[in-house]
C-alpha atoms as a PDB file:
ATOM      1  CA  UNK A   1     -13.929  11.701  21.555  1.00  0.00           C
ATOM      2  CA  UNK A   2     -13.254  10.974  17.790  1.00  0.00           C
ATOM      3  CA  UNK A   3     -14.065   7.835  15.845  1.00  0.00           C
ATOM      4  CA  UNK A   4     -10.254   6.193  15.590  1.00  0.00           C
ATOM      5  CA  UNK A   5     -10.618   4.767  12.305  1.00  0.00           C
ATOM      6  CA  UNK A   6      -9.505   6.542   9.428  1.00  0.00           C
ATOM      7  CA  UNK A   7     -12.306   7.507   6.729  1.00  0.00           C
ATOM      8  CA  UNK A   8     -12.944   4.938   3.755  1.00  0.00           C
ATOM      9  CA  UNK A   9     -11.593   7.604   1.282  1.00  0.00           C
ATOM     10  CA  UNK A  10      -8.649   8.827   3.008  1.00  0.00           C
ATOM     11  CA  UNK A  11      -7.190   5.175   3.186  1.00  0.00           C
ATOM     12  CA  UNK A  12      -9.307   1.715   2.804  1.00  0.00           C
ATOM     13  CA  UNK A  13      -7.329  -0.381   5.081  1.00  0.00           C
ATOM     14  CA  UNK A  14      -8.531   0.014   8.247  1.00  0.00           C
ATOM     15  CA  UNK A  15     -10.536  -1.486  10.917  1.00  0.00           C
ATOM     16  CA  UNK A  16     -13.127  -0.557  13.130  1.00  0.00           C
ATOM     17  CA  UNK A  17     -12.026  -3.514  15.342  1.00  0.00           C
ATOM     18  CA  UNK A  18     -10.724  -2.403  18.930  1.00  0.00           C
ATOM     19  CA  UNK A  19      -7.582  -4.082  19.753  1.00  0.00           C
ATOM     20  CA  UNK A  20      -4.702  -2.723  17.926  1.00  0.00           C
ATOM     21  CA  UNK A  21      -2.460  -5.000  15.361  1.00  0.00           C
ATOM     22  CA  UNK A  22       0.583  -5.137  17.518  1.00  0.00           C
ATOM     23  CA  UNK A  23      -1.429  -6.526  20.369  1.00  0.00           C
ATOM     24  CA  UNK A  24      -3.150  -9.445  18.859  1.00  0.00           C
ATOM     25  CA  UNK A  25      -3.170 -12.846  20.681  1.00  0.00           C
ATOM     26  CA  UNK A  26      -2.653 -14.724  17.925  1.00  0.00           C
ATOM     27  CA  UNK A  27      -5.808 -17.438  17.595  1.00  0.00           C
ATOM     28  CA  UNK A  28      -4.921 -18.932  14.311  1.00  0.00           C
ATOM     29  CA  UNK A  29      -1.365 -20.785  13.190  1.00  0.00           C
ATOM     30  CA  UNK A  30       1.201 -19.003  11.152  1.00  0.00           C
ATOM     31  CA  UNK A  31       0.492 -20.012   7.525  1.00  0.00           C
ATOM     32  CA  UNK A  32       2.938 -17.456   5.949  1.00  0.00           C
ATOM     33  CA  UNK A  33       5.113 -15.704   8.619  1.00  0.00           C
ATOM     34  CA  UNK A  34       7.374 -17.174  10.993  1.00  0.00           C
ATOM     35  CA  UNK A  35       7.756 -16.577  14.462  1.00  0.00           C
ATOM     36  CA  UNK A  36      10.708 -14.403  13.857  1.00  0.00           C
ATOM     37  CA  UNK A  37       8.515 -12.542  11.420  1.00  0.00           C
ATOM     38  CA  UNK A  38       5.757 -12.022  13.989  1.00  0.00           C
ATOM     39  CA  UNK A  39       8.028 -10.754  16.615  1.00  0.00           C
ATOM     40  CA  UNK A  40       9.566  -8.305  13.902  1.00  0.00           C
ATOM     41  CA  UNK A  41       5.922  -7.109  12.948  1.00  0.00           C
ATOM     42  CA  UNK A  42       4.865  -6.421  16.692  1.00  0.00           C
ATOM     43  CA  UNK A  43       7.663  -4.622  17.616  1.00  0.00           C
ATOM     44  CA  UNK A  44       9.041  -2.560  14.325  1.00  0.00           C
ATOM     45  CA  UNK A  45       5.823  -1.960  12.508  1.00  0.00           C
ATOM     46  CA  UNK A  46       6.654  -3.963   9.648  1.00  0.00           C
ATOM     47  CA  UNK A  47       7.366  -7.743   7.765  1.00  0.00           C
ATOM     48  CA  UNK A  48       8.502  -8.400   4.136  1.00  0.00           C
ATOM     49  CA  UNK A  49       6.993 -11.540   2.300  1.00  0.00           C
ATOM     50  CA  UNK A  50       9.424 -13.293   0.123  1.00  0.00           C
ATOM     51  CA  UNK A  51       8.359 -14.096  -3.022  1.00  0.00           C
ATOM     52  CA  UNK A  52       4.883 -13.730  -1.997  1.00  0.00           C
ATOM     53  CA  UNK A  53       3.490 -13.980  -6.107  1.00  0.00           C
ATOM     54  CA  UNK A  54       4.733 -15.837  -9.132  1.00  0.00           C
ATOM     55  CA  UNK A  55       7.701 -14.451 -10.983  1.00  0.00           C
ATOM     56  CA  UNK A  56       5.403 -14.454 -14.074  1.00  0.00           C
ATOM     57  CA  UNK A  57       2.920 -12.358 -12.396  1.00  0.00           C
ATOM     58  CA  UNK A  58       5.483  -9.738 -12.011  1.00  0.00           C
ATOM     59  CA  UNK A  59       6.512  -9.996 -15.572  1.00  0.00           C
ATOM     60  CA  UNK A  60       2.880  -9.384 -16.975  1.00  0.00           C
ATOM     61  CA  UNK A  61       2.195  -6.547 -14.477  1.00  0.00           C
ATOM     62  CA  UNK A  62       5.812  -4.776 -15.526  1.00  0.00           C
ATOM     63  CA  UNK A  63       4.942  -4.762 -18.944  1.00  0.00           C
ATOM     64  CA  UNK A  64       1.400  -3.851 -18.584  1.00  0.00           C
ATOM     65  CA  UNK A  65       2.329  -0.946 -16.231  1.00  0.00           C
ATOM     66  CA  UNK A  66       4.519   0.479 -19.418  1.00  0.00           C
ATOM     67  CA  UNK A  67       1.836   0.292 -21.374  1.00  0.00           C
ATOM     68  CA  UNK A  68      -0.614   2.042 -19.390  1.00  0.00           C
ATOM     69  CA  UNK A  69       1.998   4.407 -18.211  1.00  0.00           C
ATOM     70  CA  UNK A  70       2.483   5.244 -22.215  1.00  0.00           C
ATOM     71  CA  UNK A  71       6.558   4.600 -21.461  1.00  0.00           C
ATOM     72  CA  UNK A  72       8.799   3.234 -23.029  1.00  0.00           C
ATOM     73  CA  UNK A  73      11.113   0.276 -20.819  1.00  0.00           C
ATOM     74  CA  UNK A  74      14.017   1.046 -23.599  1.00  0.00           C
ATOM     75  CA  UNK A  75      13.865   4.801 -24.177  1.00  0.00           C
ATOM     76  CA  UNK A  76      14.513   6.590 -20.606  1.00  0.00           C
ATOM     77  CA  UNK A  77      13.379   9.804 -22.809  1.00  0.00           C
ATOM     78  CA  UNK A  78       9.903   8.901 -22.449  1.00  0.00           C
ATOM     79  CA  UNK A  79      10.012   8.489 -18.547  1.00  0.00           C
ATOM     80  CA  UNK A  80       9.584  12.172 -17.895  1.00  0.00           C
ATOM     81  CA  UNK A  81       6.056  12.801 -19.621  1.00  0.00           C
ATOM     82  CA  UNK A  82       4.169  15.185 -16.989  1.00  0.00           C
ATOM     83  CA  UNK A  83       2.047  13.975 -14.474  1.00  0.00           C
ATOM     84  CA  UNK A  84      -1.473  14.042 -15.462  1.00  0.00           C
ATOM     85  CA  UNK A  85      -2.918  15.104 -13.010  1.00  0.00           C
ATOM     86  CA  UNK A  86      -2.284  16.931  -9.628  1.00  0.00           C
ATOM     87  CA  UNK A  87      -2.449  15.313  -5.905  1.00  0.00           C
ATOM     88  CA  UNK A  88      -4.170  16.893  -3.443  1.00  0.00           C
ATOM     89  CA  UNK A  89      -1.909  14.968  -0.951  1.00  0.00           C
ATOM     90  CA  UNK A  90       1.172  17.421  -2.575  1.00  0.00           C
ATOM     91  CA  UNK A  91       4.130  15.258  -1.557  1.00  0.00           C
ATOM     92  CA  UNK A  92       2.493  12.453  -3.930  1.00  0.00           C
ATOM     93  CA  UNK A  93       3.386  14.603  -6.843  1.00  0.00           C
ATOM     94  CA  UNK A  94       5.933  13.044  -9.006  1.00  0.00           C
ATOM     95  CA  UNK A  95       6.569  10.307  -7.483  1.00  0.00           C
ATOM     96  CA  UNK A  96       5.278   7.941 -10.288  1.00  0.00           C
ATOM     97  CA  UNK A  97       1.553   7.039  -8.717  1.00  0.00           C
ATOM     98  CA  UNK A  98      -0.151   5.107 -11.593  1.00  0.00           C
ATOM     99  CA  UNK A  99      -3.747   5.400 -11.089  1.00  0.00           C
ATOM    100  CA  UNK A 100      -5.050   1.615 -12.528  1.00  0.00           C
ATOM    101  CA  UNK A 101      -7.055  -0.408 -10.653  1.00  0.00           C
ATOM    102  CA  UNK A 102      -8.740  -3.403 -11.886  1.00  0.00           C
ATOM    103  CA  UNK A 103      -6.685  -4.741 -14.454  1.00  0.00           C
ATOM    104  CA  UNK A 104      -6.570  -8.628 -14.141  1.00  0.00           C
ATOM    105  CA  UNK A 105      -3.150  -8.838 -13.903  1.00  0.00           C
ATOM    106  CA  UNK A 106      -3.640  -6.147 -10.269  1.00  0.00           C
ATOM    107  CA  UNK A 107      -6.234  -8.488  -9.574  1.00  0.00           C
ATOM    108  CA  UNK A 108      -4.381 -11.843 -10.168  1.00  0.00           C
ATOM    109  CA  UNK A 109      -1.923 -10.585  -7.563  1.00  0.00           C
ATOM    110  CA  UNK A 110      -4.541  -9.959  -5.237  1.00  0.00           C
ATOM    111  CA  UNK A 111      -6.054 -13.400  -5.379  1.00  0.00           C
ATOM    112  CA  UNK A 112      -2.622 -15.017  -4.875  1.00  0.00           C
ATOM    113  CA  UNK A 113      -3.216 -17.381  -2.024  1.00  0.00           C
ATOM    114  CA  UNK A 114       0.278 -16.923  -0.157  1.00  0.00           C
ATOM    115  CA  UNK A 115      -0.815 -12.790  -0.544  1.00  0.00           C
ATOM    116  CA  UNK A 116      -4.032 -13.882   1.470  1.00  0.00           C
ATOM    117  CA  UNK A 117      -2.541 -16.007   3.949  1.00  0.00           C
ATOM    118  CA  UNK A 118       0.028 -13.140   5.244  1.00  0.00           C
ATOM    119  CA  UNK A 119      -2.495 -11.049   5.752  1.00  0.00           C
ATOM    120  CA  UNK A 120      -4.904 -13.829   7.531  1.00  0.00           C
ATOM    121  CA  UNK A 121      -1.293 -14.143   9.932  1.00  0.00           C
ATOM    122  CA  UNK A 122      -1.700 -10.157   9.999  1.00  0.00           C
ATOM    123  CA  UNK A 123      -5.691  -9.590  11.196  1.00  0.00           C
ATOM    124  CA  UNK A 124      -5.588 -13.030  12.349  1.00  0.00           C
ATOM    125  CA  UNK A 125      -8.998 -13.934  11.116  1.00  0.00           C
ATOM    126  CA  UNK A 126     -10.006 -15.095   7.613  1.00  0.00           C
ATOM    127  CA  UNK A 127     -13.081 -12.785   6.899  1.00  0.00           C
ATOM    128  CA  UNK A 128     -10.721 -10.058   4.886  1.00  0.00           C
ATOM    129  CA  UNK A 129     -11.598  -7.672   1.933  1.00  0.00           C
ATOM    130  CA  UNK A 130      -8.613  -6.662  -0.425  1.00  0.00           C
ATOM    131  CA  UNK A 131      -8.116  -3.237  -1.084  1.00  0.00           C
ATOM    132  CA  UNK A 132      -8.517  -2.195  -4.530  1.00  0.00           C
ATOM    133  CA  UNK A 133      -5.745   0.153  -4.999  1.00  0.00           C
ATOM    134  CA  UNK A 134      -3.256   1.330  -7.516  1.00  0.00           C
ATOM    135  CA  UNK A 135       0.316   0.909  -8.813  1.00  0.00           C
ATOM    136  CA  UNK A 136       3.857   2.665  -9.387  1.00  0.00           C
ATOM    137  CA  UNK A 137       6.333   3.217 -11.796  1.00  0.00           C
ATOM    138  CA  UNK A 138       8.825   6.146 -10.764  1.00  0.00           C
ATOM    139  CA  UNK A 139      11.807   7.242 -12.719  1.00  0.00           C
ATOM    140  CA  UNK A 140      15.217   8.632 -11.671  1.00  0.00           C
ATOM    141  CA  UNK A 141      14.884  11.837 -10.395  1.00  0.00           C
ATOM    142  CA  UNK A 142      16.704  14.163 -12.640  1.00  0.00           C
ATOM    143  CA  UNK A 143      16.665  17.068 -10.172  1.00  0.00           C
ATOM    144  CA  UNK A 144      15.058  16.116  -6.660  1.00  0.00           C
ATOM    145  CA  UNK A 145      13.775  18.537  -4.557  1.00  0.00           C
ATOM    146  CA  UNK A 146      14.361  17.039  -1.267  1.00  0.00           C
ATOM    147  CA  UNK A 147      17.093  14.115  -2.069  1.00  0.00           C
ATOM    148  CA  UNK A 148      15.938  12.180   1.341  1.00  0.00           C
ATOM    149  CA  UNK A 149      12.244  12.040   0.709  1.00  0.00           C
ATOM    150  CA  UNK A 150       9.470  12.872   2.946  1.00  0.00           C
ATOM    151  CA  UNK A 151       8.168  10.833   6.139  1.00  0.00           C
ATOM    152  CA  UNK A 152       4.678  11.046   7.205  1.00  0.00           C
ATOM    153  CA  UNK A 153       1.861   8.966   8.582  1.00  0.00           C
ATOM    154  CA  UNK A 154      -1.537   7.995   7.090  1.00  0.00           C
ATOM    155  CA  UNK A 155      -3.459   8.030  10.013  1.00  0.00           C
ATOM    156  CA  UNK A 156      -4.344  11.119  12.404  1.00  0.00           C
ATOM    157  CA  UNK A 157      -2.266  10.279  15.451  1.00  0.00           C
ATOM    158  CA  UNK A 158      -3.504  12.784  17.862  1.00  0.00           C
ATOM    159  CA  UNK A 159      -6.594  10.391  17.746  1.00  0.00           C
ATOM    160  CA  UNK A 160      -7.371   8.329  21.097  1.00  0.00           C
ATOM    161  CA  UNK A 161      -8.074   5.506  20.917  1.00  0.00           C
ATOM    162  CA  UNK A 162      -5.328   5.731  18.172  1.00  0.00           C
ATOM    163  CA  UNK A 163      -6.382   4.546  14.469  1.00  0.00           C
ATOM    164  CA  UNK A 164      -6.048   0.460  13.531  1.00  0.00           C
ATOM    165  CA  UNK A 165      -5.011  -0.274   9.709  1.00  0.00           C
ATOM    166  CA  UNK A 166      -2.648  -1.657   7.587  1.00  0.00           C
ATOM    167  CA  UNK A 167      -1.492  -1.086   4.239  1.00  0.00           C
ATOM    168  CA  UNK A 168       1.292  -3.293   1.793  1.00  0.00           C
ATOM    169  CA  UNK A 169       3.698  -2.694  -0.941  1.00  0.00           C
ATOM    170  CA  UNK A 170       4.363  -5.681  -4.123  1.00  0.00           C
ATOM    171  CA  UNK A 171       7.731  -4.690  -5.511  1.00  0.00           C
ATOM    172  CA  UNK A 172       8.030  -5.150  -9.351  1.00  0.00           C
ATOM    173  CA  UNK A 173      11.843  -4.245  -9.313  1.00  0.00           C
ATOM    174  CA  UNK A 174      14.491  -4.719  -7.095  1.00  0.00           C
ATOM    175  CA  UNK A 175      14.591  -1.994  -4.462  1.00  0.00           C
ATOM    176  CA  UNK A 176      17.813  -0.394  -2.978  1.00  0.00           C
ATOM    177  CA  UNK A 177      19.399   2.353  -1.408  1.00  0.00           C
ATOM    178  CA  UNK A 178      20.075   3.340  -5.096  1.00  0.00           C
ATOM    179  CA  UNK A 179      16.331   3.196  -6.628  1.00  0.00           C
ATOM    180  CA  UNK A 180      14.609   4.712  -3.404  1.00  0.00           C
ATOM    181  CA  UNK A 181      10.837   3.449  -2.404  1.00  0.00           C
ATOM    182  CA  UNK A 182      10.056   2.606   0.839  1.00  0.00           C
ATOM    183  CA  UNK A 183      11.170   4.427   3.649  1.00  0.00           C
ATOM    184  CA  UNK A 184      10.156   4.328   7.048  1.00  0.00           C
ATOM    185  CA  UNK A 185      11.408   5.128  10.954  1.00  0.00           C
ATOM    186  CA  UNK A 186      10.972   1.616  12.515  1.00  0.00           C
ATOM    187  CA  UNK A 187      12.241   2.625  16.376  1.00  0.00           C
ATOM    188  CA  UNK A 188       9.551   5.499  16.248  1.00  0.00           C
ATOM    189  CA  UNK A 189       6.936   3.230  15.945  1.00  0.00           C
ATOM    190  CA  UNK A 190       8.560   0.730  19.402  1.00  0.00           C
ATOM    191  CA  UNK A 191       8.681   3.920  21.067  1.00  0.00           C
ATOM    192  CA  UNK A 192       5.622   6.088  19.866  1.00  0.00           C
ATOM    193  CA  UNK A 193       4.260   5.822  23.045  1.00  0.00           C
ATOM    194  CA  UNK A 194       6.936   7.562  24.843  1.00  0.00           C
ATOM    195  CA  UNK A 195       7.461   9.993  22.264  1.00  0.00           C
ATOM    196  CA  UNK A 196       4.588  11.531  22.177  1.00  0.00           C
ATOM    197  CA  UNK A 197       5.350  12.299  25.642  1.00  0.00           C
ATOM    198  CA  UNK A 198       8.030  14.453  24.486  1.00  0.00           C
ATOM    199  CA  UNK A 199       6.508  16.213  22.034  1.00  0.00           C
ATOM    200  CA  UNK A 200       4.508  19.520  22.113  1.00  0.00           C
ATOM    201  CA  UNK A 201       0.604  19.356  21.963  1.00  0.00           C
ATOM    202  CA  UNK A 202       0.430  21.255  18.894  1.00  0.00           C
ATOM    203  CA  UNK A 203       2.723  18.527  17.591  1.00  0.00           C
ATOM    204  CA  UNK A 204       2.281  17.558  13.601  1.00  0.00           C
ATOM    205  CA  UNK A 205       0.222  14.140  13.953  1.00  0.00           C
ATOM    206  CA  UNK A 206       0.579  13.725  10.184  1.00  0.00           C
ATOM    207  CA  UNK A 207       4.350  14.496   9.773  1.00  0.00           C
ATOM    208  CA  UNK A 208       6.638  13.479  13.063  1.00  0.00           C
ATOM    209  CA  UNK A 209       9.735  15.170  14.024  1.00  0.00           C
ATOM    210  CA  UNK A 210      12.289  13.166  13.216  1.00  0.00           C
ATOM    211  CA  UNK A 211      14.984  14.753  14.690  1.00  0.00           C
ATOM    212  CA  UNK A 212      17.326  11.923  16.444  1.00  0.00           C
ATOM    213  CA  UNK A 213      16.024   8.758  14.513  1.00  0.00           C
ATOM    214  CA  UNK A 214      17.252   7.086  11.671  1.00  0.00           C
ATOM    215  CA  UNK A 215      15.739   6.673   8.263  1.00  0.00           C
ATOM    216  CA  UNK A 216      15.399   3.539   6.793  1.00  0.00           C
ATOM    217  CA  UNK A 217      15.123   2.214   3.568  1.00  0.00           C
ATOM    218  CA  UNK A 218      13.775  -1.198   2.813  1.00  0.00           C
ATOM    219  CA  UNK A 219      15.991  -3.019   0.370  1.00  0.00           C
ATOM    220  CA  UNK A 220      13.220  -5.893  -1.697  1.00  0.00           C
ATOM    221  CA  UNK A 221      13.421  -8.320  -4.429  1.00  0.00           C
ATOM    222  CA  UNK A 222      10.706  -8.323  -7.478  1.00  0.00           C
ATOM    223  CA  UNK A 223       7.867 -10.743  -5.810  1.00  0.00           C
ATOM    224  CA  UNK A 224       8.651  -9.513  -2.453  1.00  0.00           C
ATOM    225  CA  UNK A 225       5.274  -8.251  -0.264  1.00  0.00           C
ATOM    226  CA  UNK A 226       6.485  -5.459   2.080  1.00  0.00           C
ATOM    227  CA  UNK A 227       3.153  -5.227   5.081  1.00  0.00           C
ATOM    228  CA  UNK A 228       3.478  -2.426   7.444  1.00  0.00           C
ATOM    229  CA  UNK A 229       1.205  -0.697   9.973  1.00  0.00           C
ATOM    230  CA  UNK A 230      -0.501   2.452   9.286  1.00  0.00           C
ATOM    231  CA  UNK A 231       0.940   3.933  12.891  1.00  0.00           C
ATOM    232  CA  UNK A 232       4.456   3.242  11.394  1.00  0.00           C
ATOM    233  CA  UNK A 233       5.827   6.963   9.967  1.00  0.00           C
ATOM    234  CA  UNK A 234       6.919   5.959   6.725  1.00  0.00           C
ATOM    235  CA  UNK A 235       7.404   7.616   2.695  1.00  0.00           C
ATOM    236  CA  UNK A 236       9.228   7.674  -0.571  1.00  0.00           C
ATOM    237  CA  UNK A 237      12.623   7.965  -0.712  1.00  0.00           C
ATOM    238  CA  UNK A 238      13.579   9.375  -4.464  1.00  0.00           C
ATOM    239  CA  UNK A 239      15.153   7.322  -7.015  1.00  0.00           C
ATOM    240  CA  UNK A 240      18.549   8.205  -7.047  1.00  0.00           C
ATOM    241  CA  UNK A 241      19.789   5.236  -9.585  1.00  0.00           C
ATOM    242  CA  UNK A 242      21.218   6.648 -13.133  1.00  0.00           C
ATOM    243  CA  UNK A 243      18.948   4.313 -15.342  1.00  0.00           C
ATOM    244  CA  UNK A 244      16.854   1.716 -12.976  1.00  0.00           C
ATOM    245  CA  UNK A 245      13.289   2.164 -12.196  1.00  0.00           C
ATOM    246  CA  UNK A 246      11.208   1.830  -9.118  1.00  0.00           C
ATOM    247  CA  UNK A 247       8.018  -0.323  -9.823  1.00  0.00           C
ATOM    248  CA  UNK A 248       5.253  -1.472  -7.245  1.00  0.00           C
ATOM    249  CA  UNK A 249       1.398  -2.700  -7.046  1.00  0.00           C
ATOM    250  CA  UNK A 250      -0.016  -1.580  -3.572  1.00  0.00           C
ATOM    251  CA  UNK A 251      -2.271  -4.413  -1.663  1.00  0.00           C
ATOM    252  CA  UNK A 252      -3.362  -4.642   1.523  1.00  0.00           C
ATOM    253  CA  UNK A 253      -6.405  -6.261   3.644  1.00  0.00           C
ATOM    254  CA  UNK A 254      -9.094  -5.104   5.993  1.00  0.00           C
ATOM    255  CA  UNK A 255     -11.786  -7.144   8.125  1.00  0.00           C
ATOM    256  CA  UNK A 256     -15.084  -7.865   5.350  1.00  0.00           C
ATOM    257  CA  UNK A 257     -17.688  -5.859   5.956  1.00  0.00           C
ATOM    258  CA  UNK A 258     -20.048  -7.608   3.997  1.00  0.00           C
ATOM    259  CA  UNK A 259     -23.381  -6.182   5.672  1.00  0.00           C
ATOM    260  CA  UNK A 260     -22.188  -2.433   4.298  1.00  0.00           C
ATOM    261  CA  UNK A 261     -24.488  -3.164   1.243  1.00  0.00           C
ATOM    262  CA  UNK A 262     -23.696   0.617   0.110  1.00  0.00           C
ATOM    263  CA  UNK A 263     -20.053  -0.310   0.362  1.00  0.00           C
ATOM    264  CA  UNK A 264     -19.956  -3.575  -0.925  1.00  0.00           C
ATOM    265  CA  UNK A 265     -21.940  -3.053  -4.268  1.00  0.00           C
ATOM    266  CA  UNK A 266     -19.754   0.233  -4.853  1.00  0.00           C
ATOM    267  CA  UNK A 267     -16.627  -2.147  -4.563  1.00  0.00           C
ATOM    268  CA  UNK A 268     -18.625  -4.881  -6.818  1.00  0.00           C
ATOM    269  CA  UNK A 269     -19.386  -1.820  -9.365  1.00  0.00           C
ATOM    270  CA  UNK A 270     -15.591  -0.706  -9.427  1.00  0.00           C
ATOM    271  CA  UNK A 271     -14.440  -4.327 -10.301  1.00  0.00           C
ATOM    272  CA  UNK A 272     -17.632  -4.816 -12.572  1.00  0.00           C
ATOM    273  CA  UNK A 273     -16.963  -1.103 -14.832  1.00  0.00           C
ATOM    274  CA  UNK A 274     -13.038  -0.750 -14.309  1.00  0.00           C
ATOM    275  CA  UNK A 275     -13.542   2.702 -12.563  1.00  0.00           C
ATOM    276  CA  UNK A 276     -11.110   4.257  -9.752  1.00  0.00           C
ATOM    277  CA  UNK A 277     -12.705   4.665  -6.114  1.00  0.00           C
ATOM    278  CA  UNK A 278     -13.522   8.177  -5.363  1.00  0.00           C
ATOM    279  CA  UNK A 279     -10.650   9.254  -3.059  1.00  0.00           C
ATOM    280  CA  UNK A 280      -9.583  12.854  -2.622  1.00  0.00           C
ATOM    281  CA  UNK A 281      -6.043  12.234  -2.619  1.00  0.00           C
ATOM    282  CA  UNK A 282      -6.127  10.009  -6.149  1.00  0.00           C
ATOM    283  CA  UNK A 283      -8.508  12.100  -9.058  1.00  0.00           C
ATOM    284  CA  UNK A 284      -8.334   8.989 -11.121  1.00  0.00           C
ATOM    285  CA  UNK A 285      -7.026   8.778 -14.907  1.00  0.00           C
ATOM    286  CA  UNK A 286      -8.419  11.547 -17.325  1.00  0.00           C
ATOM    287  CA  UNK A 287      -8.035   8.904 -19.945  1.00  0.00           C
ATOM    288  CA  UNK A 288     -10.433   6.640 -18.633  1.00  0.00           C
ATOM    289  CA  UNK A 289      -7.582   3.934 -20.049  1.00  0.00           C
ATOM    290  CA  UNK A 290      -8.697   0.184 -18.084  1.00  0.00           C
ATOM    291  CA  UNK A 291     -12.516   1.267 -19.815  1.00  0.00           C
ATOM    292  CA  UNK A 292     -11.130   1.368 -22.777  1.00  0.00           C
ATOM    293  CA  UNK A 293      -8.003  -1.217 -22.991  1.00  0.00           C
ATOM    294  CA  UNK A 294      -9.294  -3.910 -20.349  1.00  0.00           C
ATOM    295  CA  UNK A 295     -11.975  -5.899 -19.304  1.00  0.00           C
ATOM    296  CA  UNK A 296     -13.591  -7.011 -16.440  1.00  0.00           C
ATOM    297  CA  UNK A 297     -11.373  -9.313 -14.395  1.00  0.00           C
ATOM    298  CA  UNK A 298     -12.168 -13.172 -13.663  1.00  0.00           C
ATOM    299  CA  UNK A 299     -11.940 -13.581 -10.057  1.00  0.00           C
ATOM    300  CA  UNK A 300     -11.310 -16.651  -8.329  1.00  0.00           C
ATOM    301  CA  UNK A 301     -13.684 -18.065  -5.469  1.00  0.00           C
ATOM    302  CA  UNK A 302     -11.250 -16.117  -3.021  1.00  0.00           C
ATOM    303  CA  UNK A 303     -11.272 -13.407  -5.657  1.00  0.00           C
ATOM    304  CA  UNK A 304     -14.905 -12.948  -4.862  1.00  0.00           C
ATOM    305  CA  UNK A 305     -14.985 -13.265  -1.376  1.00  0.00           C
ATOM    306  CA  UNK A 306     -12.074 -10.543  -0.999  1.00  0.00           C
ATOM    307  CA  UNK A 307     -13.846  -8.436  -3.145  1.00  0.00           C
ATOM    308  CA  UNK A 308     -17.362  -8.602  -1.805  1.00  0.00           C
ATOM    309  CA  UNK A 309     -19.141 -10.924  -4.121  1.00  0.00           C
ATOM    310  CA  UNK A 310     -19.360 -14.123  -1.779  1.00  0.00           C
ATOM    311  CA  UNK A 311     -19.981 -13.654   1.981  1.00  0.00           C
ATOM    312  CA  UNK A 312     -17.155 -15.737   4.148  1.00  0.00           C
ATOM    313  CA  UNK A 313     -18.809 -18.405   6.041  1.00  0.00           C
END
């Protein structure tokens, strides 16, 4: 039988922990999610935080995403440079993935204690490592391909037992029907069970057939933490707005595992040198920009427990 947990370098996230998120007997108290929320979380596959970080912390990130992004907030002719480099994942393409990763402002987000405690309510446990990941800035799309996006999965789920992870979106601008972002098909994660009864067995377990189920798009404030499971089918819708942009930082949480020494110091290098992890789907940034505009962050005492530094007692 294969391993259900999805490789390191496909997407960090996940867990090699047996009982799946939706299932948890919940150990711990709420500290950030209500009931309601937890209910909503079990059944549809996601839970939106609410002003989970500091208005100013969006501010600073916004402007440094510009920057790095080499864009221009007041000139919407500078949105449409070319994409520097090519996905491998090809439905990625063009839709604004900014490849920095370890940029104090991305890290002061991640150390943001109400960004913790969601995701302690999520795992329920404490002993958590936070993805170092990247951010977004995507235009309006002058001429979109496919105007309704793509939906897709990041796990494998032909896998048995089926993959455990969970991944998390920071909006950065307000997000509507208008500007696109997240999408995602909420009943066919309550019902995935019985609908992979009905499907062939050469089914897509990347890419569901949605035929019958509704799309929908997550509307968010700037400061608002969208978490969803990795089992819930989900993409980017395009911007359709005439002159708003989409911006987001992606965070999310996975059980420590701070006796993989090989995994652990690679993490501690990343932070230390301001380099991208090596993930096929991500190449990194041919310009080598954080090395050469930024320095290493200042973590917190959480800061260095969810990156590896500390141990959790």
């Amino acid at each position: 039988m294969q391993e259900a947990v999805i490789k390191r370098d496909a997407h960090p996230s996940t867990s090699k922990m047996g009982t799946q998120l939706k299932d948890i007997e919940k150990t711990l108290p709420l500290r950030v999610l209500s009931p309601e929320d937890w209910q909503h979380w079990t059944t549809r596959g996601y839970v939106i935080v609410r002003q989970a970080v500091p208005r100013e912390n969006v501010e600073r990130l916004v402007d440094l995403l510009w920057t790095f992004d080499e864009k221009d907030p007041n000139d919407p002719s500078t949105w449409y440079a070319p994409q520097r480099r090519e996905h491998k994942m090809k439905e990625l393409n063009n839709t604004g993935m900014l490849e920095i990763y370890n940029h104090q402002h991305l890290w002061d987000n991640r150390m943001e204690p109400r960004v913790y405690d969601a995701f302690v309510d999520i795992w329920d446990r404490e002993d958590l490592w936070v993805t170092i990941d990247r951010a977004n800035l995507n235009a309006p799309k002058k001429n979109p391909g496919n105007p309704d996006g793509f939906i897709h999965w990041d796990a494998d789920t032909s896998i048995r037992p089926l993959p455990i992870g969970v991944q998390g979106v920071l909006s950065l601008k307000k997000q509507d029907g208008d500007v696109g972002g997240f999408q995602c098909i909420p009943e066919l994660f309550e019902h995935f069970e019985e609908w992979v009864k009905t499907q062939p067995e050469d089914r897509d377990p990347m890419h569901p057939d949605t035929t019958g189920f509704k799309i929908t798009n997550i509307d968010m404030e700037a400061g608002d933490l969208l978490i969803f499971n990795s089992l819930l089918a989900h993409g980017v819708r395009p911007n359709h707005s005439k002159d708003r942009v989409r911006m987001a930082q992606y965070i999310s949480m996975h059980p420590a595992e701070y006796e993989n020494e090989e995994e652990r110091q690679e993490r501690i290098r990343l932070w230390r040198e301001l380099d991208h992890p090596k993930r096929d789907a991500f190449p990194g940034d041919p310009r080598e920009w954080e090395k050469k505009n930024a320095k290493t962050a200042e973590l917190t005492e959480l800061g260095e427990k969810l990156l590896g530094l500390k141990g959790w007692d």
